[in-house]
Protein backbone atom coordinates (compact mmCIF):
# COMPACT_ATOMS: atom_id res chain seq x y z
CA UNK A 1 -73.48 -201.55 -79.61
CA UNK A 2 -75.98 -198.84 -78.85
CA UNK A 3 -74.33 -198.33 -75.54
CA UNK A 4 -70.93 -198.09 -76.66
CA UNK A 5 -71.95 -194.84 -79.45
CA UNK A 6 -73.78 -193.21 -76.67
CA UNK A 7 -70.71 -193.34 -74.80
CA UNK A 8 -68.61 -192.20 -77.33
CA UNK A 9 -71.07 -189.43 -78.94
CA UNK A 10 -71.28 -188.09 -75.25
CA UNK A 11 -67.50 -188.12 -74.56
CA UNK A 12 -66.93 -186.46 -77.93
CA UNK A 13 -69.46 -183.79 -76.86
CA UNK A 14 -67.36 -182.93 -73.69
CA UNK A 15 -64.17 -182.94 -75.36
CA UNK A 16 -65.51 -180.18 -77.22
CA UNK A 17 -66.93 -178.53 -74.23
CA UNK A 18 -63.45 -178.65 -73.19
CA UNK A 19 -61.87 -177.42 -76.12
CA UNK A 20 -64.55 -174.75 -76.87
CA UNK A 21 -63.69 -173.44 -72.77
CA UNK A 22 -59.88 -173.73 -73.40
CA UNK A 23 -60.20 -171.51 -76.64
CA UNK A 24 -62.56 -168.65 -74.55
CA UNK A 25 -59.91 -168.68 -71.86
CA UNK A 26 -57.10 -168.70 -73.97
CA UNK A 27 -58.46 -165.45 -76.46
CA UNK A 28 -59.36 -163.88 -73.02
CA UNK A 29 -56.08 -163.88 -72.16
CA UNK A 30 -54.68 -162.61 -74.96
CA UNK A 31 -56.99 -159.81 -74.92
CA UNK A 32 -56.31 -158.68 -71.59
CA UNK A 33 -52.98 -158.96 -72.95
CA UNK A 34 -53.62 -156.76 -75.17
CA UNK A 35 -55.42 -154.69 -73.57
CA UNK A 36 -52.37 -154.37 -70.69
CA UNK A 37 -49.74 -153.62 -73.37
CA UNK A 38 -52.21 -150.29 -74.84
CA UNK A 39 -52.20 -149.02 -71.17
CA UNK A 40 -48.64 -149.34 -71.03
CA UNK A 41 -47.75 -147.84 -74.28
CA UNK A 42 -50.61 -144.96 -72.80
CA UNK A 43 -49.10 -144.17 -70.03
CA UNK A 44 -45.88 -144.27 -71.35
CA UNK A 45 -46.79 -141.56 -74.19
CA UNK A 46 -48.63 -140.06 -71.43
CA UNK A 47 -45.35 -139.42 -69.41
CA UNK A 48 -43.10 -138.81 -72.53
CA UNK A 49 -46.24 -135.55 -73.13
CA UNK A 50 -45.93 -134.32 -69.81
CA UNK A 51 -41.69 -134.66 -69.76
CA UNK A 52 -41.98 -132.42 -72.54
CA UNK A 53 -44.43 -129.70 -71.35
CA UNK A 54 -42.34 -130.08 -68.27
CA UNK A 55 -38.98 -129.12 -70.21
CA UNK A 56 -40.54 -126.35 -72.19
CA UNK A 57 -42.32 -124.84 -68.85
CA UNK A 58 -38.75 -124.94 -67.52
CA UNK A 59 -37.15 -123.64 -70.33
CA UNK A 60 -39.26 -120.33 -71.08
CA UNK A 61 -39.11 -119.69 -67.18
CA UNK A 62 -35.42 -119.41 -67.54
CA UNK A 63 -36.22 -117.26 -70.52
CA UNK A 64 -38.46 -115.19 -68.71
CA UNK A 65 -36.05 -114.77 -65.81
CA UNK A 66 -33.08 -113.82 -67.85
CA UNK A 67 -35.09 -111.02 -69.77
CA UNK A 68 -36.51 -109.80 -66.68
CA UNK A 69 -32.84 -109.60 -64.97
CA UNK A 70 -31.81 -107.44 -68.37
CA UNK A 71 -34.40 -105.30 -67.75
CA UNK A 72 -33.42 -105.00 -64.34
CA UNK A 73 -30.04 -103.94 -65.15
CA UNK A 74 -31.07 -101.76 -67.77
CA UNK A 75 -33.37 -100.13 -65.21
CA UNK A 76 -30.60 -99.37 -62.46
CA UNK A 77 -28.27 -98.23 -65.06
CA UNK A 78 -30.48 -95.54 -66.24
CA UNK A 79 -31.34 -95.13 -62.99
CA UNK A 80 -27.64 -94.12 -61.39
CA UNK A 81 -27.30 -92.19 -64.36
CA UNK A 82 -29.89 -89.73 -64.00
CA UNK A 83 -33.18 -88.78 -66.06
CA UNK A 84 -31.12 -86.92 -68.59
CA UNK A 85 -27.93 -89.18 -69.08
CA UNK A 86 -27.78 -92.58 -70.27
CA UNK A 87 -24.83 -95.22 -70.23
CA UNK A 88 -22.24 -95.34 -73.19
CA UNK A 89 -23.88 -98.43 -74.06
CA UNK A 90 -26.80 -97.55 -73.23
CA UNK A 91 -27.96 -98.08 -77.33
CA UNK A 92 -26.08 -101.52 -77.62
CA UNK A 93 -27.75 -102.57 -74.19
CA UNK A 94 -31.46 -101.53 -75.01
CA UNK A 95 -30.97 -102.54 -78.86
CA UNK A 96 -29.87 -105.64 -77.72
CA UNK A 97 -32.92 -105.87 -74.90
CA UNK A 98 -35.63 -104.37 -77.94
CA UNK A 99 -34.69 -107.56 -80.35
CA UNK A 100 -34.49 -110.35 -76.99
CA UNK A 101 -37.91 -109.01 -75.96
CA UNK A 102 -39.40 -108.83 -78.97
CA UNK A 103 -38.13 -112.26 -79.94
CA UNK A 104 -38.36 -113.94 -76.52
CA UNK A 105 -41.85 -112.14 -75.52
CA UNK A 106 -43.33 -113.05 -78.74
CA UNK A 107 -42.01 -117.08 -78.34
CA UNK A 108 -43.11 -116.92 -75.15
CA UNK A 109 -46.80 -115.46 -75.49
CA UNK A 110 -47.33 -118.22 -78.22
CA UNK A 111 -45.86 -120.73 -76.63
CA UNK A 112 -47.83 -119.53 -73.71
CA UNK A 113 -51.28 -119.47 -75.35
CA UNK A 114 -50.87 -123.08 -77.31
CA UNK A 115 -49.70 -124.91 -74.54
CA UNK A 116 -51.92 -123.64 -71.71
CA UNK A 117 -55.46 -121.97 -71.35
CA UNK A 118 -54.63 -119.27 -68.56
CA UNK A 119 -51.45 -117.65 -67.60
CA UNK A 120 -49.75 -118.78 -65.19
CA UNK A 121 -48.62 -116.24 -61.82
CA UNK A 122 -45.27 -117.59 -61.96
CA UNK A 123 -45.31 -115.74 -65.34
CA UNK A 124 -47.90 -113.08 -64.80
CA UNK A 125 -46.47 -111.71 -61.74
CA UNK A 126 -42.70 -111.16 -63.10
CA UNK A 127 -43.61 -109.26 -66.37
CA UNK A 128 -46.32 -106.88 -64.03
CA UNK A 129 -43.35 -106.40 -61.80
CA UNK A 130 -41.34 -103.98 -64.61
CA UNK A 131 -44.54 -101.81 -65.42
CA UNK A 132 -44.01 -99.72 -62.33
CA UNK A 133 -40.60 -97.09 -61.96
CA UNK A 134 -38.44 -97.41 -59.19
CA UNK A 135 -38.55 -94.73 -56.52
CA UNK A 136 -35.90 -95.43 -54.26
CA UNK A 137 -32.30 -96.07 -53.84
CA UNK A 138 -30.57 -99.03 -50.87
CA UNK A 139 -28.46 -97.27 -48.74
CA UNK A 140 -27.62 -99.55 -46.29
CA UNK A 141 -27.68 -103.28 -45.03
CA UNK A 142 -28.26 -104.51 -41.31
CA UNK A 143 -26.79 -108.00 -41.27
CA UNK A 144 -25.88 -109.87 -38.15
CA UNK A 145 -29.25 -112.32 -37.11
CA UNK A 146 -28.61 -115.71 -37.67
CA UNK A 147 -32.46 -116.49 -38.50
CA UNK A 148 -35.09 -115.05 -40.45
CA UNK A 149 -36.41 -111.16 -39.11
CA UNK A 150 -40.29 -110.74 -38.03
CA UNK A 151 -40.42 -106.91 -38.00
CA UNK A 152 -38.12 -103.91 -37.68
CA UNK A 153 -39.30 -100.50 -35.81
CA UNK A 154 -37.77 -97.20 -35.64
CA UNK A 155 -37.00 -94.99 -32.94
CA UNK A 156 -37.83 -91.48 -32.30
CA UNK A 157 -36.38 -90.47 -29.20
CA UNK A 158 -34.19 -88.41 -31.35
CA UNK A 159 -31.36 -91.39 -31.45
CA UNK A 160 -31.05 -92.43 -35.11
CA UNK A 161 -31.59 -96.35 -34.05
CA UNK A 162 -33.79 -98.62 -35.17
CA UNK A 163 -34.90 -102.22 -33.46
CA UNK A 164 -35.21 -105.83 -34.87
CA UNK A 165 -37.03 -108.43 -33.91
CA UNK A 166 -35.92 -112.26 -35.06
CA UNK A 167 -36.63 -115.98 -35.42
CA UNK A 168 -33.17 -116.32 -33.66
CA UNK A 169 -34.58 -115.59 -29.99
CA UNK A 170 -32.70 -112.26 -29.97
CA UNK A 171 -33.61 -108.36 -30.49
CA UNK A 172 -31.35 -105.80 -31.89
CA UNK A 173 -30.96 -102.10 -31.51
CA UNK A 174 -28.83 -100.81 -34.59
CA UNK A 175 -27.13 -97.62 -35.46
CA UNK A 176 -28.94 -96.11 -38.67
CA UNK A 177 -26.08 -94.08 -39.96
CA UNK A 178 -23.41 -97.03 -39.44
CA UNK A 179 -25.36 -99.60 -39.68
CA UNK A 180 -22.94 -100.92 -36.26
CA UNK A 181 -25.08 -103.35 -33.91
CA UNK A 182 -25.50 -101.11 -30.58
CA UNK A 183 -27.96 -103.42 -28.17
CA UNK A 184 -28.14 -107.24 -28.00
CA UNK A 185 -31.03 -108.69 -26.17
CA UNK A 186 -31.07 -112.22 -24.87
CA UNK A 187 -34.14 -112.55 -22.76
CA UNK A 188 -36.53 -114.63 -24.67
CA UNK A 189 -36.69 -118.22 -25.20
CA UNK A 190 -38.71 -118.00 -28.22
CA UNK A 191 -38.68 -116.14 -31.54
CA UNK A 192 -38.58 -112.53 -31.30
CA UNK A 193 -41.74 -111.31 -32.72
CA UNK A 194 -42.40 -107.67 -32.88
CA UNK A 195 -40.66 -105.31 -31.08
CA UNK A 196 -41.79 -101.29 -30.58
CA UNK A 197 -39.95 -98.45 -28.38
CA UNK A 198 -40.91 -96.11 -25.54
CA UNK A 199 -42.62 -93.09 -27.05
CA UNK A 200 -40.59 -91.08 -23.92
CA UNK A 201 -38.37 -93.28 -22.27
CA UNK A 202 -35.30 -95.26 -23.26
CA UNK A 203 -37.61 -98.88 -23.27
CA UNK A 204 -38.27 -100.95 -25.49
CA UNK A 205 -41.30 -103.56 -25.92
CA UNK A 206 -40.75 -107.41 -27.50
CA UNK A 207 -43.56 -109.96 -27.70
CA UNK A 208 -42.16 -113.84 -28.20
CA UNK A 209 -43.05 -117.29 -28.90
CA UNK A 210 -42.09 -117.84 -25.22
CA UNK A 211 -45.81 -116.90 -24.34
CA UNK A 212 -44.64 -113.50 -22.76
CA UNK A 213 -43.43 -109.70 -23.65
CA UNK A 214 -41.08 -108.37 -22.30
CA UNK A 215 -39.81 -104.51 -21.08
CA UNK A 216 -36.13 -103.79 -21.23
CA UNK A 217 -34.30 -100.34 -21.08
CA UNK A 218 -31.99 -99.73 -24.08
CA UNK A 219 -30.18 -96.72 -23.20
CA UNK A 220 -27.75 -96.17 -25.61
CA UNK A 221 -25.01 -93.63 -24.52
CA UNK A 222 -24.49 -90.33 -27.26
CA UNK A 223 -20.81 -91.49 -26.80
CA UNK A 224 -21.08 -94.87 -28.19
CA UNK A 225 -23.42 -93.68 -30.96
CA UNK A 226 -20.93 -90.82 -32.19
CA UNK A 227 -17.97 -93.56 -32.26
CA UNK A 228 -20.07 -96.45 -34.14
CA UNK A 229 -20.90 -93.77 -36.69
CA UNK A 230 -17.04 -92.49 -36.63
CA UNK A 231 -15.87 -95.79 -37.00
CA UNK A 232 -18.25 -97.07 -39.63
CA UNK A 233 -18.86 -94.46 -41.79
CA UNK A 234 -18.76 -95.49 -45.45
CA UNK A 235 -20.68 -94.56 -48.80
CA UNK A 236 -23.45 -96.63 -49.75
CA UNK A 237 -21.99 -98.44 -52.70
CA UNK A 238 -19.26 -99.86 -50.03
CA UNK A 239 -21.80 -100.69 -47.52
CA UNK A 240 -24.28 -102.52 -50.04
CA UNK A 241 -21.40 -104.34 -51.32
CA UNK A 242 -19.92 -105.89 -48.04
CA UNK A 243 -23.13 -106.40 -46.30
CA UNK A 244 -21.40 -108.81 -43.79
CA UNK A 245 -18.84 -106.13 -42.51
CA UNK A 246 -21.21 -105.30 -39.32
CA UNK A 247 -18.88 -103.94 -35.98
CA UNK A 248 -19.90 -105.93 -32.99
CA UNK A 249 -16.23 -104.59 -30.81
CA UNK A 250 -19.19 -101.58 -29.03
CA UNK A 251 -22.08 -104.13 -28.86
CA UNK A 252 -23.93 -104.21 -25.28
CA UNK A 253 -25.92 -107.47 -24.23
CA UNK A 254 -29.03 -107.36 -22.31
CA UNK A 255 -29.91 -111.00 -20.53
CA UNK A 256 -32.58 -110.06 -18.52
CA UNK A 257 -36.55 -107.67 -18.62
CA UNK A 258 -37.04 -104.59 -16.43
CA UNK A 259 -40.62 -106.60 -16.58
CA UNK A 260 -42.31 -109.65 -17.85
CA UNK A 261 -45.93 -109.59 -19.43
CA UNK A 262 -47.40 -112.80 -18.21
CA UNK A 263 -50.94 -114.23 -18.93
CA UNK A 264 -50.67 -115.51 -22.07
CA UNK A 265 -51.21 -119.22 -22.91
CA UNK A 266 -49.99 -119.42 -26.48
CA UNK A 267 -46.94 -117.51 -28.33
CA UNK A 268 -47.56 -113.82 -27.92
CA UNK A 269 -47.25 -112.30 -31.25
CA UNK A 270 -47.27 -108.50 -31.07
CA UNK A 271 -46.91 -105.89 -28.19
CA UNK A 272 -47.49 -102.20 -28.10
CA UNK A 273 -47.04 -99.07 -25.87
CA UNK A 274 -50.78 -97.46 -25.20
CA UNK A 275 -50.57 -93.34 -25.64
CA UNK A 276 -49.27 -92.73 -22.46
CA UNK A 277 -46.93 -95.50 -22.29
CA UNK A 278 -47.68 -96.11 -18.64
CA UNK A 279 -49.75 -99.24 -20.00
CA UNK A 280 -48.94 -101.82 -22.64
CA UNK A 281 -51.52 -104.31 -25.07
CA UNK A 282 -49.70 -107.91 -25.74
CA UNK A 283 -51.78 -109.79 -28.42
CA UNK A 284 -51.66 -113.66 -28.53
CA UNK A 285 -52.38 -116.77 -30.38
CA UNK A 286 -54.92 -117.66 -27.94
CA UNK A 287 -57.39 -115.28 -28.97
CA UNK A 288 -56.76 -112.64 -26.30
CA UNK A 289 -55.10 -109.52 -26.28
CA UNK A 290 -54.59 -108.21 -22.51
CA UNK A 291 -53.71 -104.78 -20.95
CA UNK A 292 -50.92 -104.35 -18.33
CA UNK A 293 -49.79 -102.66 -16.40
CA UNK A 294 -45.85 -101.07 -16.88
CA UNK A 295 -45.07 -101.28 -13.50
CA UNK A 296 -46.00 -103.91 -11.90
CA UNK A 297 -46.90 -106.23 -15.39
CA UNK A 298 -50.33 -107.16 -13.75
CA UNK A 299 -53.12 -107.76 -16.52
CA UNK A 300 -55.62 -104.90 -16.00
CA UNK A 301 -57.90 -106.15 -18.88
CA UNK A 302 -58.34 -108.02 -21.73
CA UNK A 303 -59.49 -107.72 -24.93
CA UNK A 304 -61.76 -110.54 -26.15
CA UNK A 305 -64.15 -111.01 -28.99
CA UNK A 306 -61.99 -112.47 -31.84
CA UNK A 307 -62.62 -116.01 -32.63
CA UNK A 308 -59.37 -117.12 -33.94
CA UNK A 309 -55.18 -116.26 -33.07
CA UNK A 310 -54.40 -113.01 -33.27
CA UNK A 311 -51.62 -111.36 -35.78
CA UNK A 312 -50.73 -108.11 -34.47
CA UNK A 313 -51.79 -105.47 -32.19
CA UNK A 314 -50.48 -101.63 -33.24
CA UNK A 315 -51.93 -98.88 -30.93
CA UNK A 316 -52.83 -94.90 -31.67
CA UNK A 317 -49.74 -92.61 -31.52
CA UNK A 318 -51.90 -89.73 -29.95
CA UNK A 319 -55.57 -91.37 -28.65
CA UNK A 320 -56.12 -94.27 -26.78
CA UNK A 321 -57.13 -96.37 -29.27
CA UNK A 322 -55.78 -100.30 -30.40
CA UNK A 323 -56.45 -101.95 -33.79
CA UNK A 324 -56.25 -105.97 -33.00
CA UNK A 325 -55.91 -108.05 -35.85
CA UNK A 326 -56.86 -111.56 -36.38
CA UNK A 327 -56.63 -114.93 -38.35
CA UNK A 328 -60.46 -114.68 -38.55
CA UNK A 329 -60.26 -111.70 -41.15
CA UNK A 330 -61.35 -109.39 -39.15
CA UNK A 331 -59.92 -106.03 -37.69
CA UNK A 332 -60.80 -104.96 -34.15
CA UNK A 333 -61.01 -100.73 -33.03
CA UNK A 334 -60.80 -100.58 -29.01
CA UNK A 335 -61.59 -97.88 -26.78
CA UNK A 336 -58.97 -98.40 -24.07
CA UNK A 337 -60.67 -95.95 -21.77
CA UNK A 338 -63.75 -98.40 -21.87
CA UNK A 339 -62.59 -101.25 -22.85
CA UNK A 340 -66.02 -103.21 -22.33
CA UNK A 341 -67.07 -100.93 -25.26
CA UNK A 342 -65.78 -102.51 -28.84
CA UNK A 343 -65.85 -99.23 -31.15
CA UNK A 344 -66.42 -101.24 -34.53
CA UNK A 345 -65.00 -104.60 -36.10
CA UNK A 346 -63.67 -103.87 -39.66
CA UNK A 347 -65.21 -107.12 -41.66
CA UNK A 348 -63.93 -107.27 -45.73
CA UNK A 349 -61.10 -109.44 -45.98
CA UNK A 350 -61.30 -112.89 -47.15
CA UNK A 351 -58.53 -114.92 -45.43
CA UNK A 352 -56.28 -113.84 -42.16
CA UNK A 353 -55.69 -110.39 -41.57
CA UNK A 354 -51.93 -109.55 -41.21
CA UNK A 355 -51.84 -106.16 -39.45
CA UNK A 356 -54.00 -102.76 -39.48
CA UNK A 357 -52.18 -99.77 -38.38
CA UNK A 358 -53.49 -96.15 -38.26
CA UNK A 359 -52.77 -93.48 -40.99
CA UNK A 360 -53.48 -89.47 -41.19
CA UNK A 361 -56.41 -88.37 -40.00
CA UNK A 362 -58.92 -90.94 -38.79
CA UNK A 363 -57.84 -93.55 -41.43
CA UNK A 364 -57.15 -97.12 -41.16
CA UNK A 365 -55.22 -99.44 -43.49
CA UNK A 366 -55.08 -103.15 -43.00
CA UNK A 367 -53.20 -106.09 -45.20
CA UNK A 368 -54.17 -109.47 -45.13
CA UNK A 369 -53.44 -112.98 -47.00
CA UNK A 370 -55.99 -112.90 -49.17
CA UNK A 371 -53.51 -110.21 -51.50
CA UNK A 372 -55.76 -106.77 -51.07
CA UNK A 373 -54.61 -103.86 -48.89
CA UNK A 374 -57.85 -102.16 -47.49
CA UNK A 375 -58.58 -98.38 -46.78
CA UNK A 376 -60.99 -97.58 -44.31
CA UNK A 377 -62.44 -94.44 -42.93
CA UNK A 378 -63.00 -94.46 -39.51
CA UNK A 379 -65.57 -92.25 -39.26
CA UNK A 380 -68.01 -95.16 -41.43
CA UNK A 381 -66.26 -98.29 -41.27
CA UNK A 382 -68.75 -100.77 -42.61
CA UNK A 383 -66.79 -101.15 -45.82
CA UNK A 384 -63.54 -99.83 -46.96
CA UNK A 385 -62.96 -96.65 -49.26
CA UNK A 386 -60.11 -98.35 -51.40
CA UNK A 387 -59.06 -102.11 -52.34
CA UNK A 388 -55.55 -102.22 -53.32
CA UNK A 389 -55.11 -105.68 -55.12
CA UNK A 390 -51.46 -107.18 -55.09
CA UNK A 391 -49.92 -110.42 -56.58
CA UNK A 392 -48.96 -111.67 -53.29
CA UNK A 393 -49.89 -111.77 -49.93
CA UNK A 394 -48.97 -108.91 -47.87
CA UNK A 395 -47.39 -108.62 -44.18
CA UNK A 396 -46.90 -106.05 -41.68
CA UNK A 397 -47.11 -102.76 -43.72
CA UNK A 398 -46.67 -99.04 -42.53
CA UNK A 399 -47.70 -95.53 -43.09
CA UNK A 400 -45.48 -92.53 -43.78
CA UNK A 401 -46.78 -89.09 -42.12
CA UNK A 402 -47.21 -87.93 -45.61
CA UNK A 403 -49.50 -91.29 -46.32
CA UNK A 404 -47.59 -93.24 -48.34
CA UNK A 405 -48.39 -96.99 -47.57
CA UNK A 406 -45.24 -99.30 -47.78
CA UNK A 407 -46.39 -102.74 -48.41
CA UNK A 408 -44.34 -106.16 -48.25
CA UNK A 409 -45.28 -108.97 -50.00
CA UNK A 410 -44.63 -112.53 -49.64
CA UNK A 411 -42.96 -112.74 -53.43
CA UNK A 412 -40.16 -110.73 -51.98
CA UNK A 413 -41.27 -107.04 -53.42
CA UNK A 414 -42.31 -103.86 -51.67
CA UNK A 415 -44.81 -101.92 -53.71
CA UNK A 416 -45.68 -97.99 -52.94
CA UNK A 417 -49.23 -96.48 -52.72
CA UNK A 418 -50.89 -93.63 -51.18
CA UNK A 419 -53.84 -93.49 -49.02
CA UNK A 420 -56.42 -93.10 -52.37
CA UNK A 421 -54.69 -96.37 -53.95
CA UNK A 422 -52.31 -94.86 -56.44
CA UNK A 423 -49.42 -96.88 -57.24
CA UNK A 424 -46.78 -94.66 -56.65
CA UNK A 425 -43.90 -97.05 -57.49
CA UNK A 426 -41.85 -100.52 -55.68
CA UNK A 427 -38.27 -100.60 -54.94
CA UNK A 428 -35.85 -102.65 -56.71
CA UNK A 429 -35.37 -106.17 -56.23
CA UNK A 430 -32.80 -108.23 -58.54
CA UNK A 431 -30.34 -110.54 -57.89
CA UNK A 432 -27.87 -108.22 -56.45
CA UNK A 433 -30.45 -105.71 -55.01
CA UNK A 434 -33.39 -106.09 -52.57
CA UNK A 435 -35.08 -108.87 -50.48
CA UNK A 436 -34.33 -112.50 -51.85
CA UNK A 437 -36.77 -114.10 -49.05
CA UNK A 438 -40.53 -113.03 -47.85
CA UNK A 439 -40.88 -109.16 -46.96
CA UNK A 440 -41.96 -109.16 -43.25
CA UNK A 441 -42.23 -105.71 -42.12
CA UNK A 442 -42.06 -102.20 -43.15
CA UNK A 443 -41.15 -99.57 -41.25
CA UNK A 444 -41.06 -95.24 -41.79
CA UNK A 445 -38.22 -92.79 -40.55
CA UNK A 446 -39.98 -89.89 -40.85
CA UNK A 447 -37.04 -87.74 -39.31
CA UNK A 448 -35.55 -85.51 -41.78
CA UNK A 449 -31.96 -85.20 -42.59
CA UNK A 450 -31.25 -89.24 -42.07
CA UNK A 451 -29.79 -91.49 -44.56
CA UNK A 452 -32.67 -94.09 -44.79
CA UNK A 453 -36.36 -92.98 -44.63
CA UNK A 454 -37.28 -96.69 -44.79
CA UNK A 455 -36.47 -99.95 -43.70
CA UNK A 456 -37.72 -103.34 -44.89
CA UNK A 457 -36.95 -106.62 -42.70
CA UNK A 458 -36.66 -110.11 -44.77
CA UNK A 459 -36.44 -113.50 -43.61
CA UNK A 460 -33.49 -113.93 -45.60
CA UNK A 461 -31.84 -112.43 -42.12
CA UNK A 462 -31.35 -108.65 -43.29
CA UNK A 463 -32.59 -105.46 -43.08
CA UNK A 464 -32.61 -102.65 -45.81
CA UNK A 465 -32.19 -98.97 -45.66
CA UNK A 466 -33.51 -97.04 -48.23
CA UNK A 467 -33.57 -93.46 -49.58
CA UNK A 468 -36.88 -92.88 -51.09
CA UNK A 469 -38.25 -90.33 -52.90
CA UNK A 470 -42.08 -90.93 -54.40
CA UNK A 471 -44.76 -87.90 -55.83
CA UNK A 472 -47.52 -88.26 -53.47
CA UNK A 473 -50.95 -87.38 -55.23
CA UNK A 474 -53.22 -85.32 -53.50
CA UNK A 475 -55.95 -85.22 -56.46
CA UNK A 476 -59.70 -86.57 -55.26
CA UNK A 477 -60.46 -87.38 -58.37
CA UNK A 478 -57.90 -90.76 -57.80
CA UNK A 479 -59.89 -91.90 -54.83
CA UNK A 480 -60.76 -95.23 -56.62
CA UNK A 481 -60.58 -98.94 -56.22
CA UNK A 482 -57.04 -100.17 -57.81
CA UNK A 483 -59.47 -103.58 -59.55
């Protein structure tokens, strides 16, 4: 019947509808398949690639660290030997160093150049670290915080002491020639953060994170001096090696300020004694920085015009000027004796500003995060007179009277310059000698006839003496930016 093959044409034509649908689904699903198991096998080569740049990355690190510890050694060596005397295997040592470093340096430079496009700093920064000659010598080792230490200051009263400020709440006055802990202060309920002495009296200045400074008298008795140095008088090699043998039995604990600085509503972060040391500047992570009064601790004025927290506050050994520094990368010059009157902001770094402290004759030198150490002149300060570039960020540097600048750096090295930006050496740092943590602070004994003409503060919870001797340069003709 006609009816009956329409029927069965049309139900053969949707059968194969049906089929024809089946089929596209089915060969869709194999590709996606398909297409599932190449992203697999992709990101599984992909991972296997990276596993192995990981391993070789790994591998000529430890190469690069080894070879830079020889050269270390070989260094020190030649070092405590003297100019004109060298090790009895001194030729098997350096032979030995010649064929690693020409073997390793040369695996490592191609290795280097086929796998990536730029140097890394992890590599850069170690092989730039053995170009520059030691020029100085650890004497001795302050150990006895429990916590990282913020900055470290020297005395000159004439007492051979020098004071430490720490993460561990506490403050510590320490014998330079023993290294014995003299003065343990307990006031603060916060992180020590800077602490500076009297430049008269027998005081002593701490800022904390307790939102206050505090005044304290630290009279130390000759007596107690003379038998700390008596009693813990050793060479240097004994004292580096036991650097936990500190003498606590003389130790005196302060629990309580002569005066508080109040007025501060965030963690006060640096203190100094003005000229006459009748007035103080506290500098805080509000913005502020306020002048008080010793006495009485009443705010006579404050110091505003930064716009973010500030980082440290250092003030003029002989004028009654204050440098404020700031997270907003700028450098502040007061007048104290008008304080209304803002003598010039010092605008050229590029990220937070870590301190500025005054040098020689009408100089200023400031460090900052952004790795440069700036010279200015104060005399035109719209840009500075030398850029010292570093591989690391730098912290609270100092000055020596005979201008060399001491600067710590966040990769755990302290490099030398003087005031035109010639590198004038670093100090060593290996595994057995030198800071293992951040630098913090730097600080200059400028008395002659001590031990230690400079002390470095880590936040590995030590501080070093050293015995340095550098060449200052006094030529003109090096007053140039160190690009």
């Amino acid at each position: 019947m006609p009816g009956d093959n329409g029927v069965a044409h049309g139900a053969s034509k949707f059968k194969h509808k049906v089929w024809r649908r089946q089929r596209s689904t089915t060969e869709g699903e194999n590709s996606r398949c398909a297409d599932s198991a190449t992203l697999d096998n992709c990101r599984q080569n992909l991972r296997a690639l990276f596993s192995q740049i990981e391993q070789e990355f790994e591998k000529l690190y430890s190469e690069n660290i080894s070879l830079q510890d020889r050269v270390n050694l070989l260094s020190l060596r030649l070092e405590q030997c003297g100019s004109s005397e060298r090790p009895d295997n001194y030729d098997q040592i350096d032979g030995g160093l010649q064929k690693n470093a020409k073997k390793s340096g040369s695996q490592i430079s191609q290795k280097i150049k086929s796998t990536y496009k730029t140097s890394t700093s992890r590599f850069t920064s170690t092989f730039k670290s053995t170009s520059q000659p030691y020029c100085g010598q650890l004497v001795r080792t302050f150990a006895d915080h429990t916590d990282g230490v913020w900055e470290v200051s020297v005395s000159h009263q004439g007492h051979r002491v020098l004071g430490t400020a720490s993460a561990d709440y506490t403050a510590r006055i320490w014998c330079i020639e023993s290294g014995a802990v003299l003065l343990q202060y307990y006031g603060h309920h916060g992180s020590v953060n800077s602490i500076r002495f009297h430049p008269t009296n027998d005081l002593v200045l701490t800022a904390s994170g307790d939102n206050t400074a505090h005044i304290w008298k630290a009279s130390i008795p000759t007596s107690l001096l003379t038998s700390s140095e008596l009693k813990n008088k050793q060479s240097s090699d004994e004292e580096v090696e036991d650097e936990k043998a500190v003498d606590v039995s003389n130790t005196h604990f302060i629990h309580a300020p002569l005066q508080t600085i109040l007025g501060h509503s965030n963690v006060v972060v640096a203190a100094d004694w003005l000229v006459k040391g009748d007035r103080v500047i506290s500098g805080s992570w509000d913005g502020s920085a306020l002048v008080s009064d010793v006495e009485t601790g009443v705010t006579v004025d404050t110091l505003s015009g930064h716009e973010n927290a500030l980082t440290n506050v250092v003030c003029h050994s002989s004028q009654p000027f204050a440098l404020t520094s700031s997270k907003d990368s700028s450098v502040r010059l007061w007048d104290i004796r008008d304080s209304s009157v803002q003598v010039n902001a010092l605008v050229g770094h590029s990220s937070s500003v870590t301190s500025a402290v005054f040098a020689a004759t009408n100089r200023i030198v400031s460090s900052s995060d952004d790795r440069t150490v700036k010279c200015w002149d104060m005399r035109n300060m719209s840009a500075p007179y030398i850029v010292i570039r570093c591989d690391s960020a730098v912290n609270r540097l100092s000055v020596s009277n005979t201008g060399t600048i001491a600067v710590p750096q966040d990769n755990r090295h302290i490099r030398l310059y003087d005031l035109n930006g010639a590198r004038l050496g670093r100090l060593p740092r290996s595994n057995h000698v030198g800071h293992t943590r951040m630098v913090s602070s730097t600080a200059w004994n400028d008395d002659i006839g001590g031990c230690c003409n400079l002390f470095t503060a880590g936040f590995e919870k030590r501080v070093l003496g050293w015995n340095v001797t550098v060449k200052t340069s006094d030529s003109k003709d090096k007053t140039k930016s160190n690009n």
